[in-house]
C-alpha atoms as a PDB file:
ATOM      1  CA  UNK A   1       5.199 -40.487 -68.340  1.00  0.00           C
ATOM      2  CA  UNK A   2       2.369 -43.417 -67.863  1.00  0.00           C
ATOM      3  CA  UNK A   3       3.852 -46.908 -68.572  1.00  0.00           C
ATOM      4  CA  UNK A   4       1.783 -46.845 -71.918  1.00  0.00           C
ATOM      5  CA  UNK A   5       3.854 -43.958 -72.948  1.00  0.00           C
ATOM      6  CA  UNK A   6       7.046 -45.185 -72.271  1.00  0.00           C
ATOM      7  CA  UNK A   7       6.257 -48.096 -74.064  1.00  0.00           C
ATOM      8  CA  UNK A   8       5.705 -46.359 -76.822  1.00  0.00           C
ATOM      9  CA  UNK A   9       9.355 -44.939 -77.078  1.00  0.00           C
ATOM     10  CA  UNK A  10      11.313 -45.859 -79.714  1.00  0.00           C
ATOM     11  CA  UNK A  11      14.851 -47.334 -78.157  1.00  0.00           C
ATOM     12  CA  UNK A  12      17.208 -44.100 -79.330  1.00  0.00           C
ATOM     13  CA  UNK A  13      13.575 -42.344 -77.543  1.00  0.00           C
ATOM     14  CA  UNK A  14      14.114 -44.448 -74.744  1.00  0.00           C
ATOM     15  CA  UNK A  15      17.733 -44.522 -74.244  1.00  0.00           C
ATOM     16  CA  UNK A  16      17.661 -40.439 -74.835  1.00  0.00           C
ATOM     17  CA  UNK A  17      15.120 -39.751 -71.855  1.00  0.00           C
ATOM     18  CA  UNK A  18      17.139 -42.057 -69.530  1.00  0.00           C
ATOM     19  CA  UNK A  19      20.279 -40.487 -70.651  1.00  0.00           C
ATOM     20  CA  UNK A  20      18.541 -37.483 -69.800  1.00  0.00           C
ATOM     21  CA  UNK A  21      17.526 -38.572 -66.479  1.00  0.00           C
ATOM     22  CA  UNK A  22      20.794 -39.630 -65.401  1.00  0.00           C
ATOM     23  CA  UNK A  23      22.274 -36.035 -66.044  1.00  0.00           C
ATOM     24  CA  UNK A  24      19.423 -34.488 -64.019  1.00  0.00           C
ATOM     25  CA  UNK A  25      20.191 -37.108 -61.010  1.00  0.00           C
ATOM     26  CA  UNK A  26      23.809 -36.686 -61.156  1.00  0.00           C
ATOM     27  CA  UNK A  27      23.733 -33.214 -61.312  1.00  0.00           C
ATOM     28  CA  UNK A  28      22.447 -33.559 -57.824  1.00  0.00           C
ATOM     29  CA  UNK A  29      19.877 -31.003 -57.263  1.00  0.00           C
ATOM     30  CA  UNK A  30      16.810 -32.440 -57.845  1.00  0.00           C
ATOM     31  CA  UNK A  31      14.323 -32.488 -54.317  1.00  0.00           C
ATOM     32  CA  UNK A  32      14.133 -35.867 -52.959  1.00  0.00           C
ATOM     33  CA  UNK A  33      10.452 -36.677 -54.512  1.00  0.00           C
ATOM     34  CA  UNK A  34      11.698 -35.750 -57.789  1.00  0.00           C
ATOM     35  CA  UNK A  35      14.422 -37.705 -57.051  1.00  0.00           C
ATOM     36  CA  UNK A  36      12.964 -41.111 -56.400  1.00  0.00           C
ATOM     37  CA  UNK A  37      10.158 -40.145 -59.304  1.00  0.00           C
ATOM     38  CA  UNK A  38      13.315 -39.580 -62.064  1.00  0.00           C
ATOM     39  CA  UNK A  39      15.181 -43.043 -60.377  1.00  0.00           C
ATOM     40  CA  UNK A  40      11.538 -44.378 -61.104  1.00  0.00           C
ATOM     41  CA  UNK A  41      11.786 -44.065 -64.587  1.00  0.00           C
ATOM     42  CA  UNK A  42      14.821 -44.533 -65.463  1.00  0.00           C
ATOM     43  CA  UNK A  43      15.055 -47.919 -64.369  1.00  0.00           C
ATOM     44  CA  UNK A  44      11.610 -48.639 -66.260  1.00  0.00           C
ATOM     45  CA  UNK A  45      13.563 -47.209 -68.974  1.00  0.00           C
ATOM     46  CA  UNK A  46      16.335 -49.286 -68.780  1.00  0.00           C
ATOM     47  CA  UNK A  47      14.107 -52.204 -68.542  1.00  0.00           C
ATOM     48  CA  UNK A  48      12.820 -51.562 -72.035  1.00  0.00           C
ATOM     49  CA  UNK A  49      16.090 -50.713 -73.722  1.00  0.00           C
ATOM     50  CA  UNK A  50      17.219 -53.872 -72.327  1.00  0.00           C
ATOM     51  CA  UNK A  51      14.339 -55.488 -73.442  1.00  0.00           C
ATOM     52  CA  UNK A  52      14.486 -53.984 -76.838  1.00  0.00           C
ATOM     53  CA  UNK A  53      18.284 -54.816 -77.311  1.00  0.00           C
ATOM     54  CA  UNK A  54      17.158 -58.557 -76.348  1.00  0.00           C
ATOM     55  CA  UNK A  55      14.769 -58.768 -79.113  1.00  0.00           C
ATOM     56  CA  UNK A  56      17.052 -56.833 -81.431  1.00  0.00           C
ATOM     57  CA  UNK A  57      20.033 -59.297 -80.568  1.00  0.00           C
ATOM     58  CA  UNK A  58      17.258 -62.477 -80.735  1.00  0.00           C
ATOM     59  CA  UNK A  59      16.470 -60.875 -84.978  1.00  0.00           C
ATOM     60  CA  UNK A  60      20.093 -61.246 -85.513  1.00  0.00           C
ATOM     61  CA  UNK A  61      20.798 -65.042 -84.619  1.00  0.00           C
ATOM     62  CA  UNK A  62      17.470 -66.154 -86.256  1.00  0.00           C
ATOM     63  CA  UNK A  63      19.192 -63.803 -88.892  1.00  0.00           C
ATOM     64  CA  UNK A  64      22.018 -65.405 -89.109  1.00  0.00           C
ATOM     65  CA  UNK A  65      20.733 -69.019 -88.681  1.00  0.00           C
ATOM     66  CA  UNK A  66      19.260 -69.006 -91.848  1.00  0.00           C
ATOM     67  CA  UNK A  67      22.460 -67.546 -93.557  1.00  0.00           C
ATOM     68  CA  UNK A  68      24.019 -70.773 -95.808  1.00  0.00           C
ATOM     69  CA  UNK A  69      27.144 -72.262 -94.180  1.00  0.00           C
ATOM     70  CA  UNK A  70      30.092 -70.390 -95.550  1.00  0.00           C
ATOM     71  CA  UNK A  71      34.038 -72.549 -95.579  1.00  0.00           C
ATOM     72  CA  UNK A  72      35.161 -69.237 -93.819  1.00  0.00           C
ATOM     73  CA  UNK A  73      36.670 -67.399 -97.078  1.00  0.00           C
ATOM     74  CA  UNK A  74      35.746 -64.228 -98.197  1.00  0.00           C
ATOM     75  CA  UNK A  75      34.951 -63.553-101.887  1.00  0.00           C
ATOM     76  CA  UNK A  76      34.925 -65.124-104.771  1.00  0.00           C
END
């Protein structure tokens, strides 16, 4: 897949392809050029899920920031 592809993953897209990839390279018989093509990938697939979880986690705290200060109880 071209960069602009992969990009266009969604993350569960993403992280199913480089589980995908993983399999293939631990199953262990994949020729060496295939090999290094697969390892390729996956870590520019990794990249973006990380990447993606980073912005996901960054939604959450500005999220959360703008939550009103609670005294800890739950309920009414």
């Amino acid at each position: 897949m071209t960069q602009q592809n992969l990009e266009d993953l969604s993350f569960e897209q993403a992280l199913a392809r480089l589980e995908a990839i993983v399999r293939r390279l631990e199953e262990g018989n994949v020729p060496l050029e295939d090999g290094l093509v697969a390892f390729e990938e996956g870590t520019t697939l990794s990249l973006l899920c990380q990447q993606r979880l980073d912005t996901a986690e960054r939604r959450v705290e500005q999220l959360l920031e703008k939550l009103p200060p609670t005294d800890g109880t739950i309920g009414t």
